[in-house]
Protein backbone atom coordinates (compact mmCIF):
# COMPACT_ATOMS: atom_id res chain seq x y z
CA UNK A 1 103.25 45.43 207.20
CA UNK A 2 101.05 43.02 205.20
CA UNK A 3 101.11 43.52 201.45
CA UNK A 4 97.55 44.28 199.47
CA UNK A 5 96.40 42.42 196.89
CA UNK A 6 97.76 45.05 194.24
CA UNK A 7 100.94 44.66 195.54
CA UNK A 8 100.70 40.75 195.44
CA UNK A 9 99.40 40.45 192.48
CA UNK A 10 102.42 42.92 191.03
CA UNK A 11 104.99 40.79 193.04
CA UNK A 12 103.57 37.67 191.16
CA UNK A 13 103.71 39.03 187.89
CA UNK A 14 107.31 40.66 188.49
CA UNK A 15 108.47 36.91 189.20
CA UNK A 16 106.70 35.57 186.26
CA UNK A 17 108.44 38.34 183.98
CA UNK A 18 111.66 37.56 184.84
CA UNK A 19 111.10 33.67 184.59
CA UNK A 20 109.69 34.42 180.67
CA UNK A 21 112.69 36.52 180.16
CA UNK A 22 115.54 33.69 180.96
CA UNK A 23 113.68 31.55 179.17
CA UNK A 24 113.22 34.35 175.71
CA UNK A 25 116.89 34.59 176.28
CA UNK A 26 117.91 30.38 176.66
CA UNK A 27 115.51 30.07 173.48
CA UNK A 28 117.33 32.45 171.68
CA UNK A 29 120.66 30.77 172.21
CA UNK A 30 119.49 27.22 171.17
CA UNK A 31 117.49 29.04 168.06
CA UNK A 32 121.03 30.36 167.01
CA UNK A 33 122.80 27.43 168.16
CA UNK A 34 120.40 24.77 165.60
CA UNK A 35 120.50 27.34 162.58
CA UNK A 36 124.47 27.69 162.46
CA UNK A 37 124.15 23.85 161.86
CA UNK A 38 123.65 23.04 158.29
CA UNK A 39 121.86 19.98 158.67
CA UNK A 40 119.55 21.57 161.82
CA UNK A 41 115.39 20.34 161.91
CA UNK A 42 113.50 23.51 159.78
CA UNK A 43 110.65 22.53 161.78
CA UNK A 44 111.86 22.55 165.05
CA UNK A 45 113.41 25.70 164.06
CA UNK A 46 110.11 27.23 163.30
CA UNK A 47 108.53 25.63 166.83
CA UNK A 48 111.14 27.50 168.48
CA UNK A 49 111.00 30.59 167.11
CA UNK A 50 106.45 30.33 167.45
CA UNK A 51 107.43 29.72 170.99
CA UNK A 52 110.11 32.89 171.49
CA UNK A 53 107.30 34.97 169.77
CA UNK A 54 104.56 33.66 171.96
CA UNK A 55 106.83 34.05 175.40
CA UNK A 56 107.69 37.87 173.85
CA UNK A 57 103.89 38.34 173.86
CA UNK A 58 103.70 37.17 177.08
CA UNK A 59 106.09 39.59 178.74
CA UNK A 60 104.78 42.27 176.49
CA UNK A 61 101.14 41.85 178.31
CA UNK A 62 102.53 41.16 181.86
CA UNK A 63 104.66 44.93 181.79
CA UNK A 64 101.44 46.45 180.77
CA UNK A 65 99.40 44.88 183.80
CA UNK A 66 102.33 46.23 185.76
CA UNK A 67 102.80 49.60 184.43
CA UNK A 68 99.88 50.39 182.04
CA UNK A 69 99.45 53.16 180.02
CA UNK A 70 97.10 55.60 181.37
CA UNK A 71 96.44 59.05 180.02
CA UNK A 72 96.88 62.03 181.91
C-alpha cells in the first residue's frame, strides 16, 4: 500500500518533531548546566535560551500542521 502525500508529508513532520524535541530537551540541560556555574558566559546563556524558544516555536507550529484545530 503506497502512502499519499498527506500521509508523507505527516510522516516527515512526525520525524522532524521528535528531532526538535531531543534537541529542546539537550538545550535545556546545557542551559541549566552553564547557569549553576558562577562564572558561566550571560551571553551565551541568552543565545541558548533565544534558540530553546525558537525550537519551542517550531514544534508548536509542526503539531498544528499535524493535528490542527478545526471547528466542528
Amino acid at each position: 500500500m503506497e502512502m499519499t502525500d498527506g500521509q508523507q508529508l505527516r510522516g516527515a513532520y512526525e520525524i522532524r518533531r521528535r528531532e526538535l524535541i531531543v534537541e529542546h530537551r539537550d538545550l535545556e540541560t546545557a542551559i541549566q548546566r552553564l547557569a549553576d556555574d558562577p562564572l558561566h558566559d550571560q551571553i551565551a546563556l541568552q543565545r541558548m535560551k533565544k534558540r530553546k524558544l525558537l525550537l519551542k516555536d517550531q514544534i508548536s507550529w509542526i503539531e498544528r500542521q499535524i493535528d490542527p484545530d478545526v471547528p466542528a
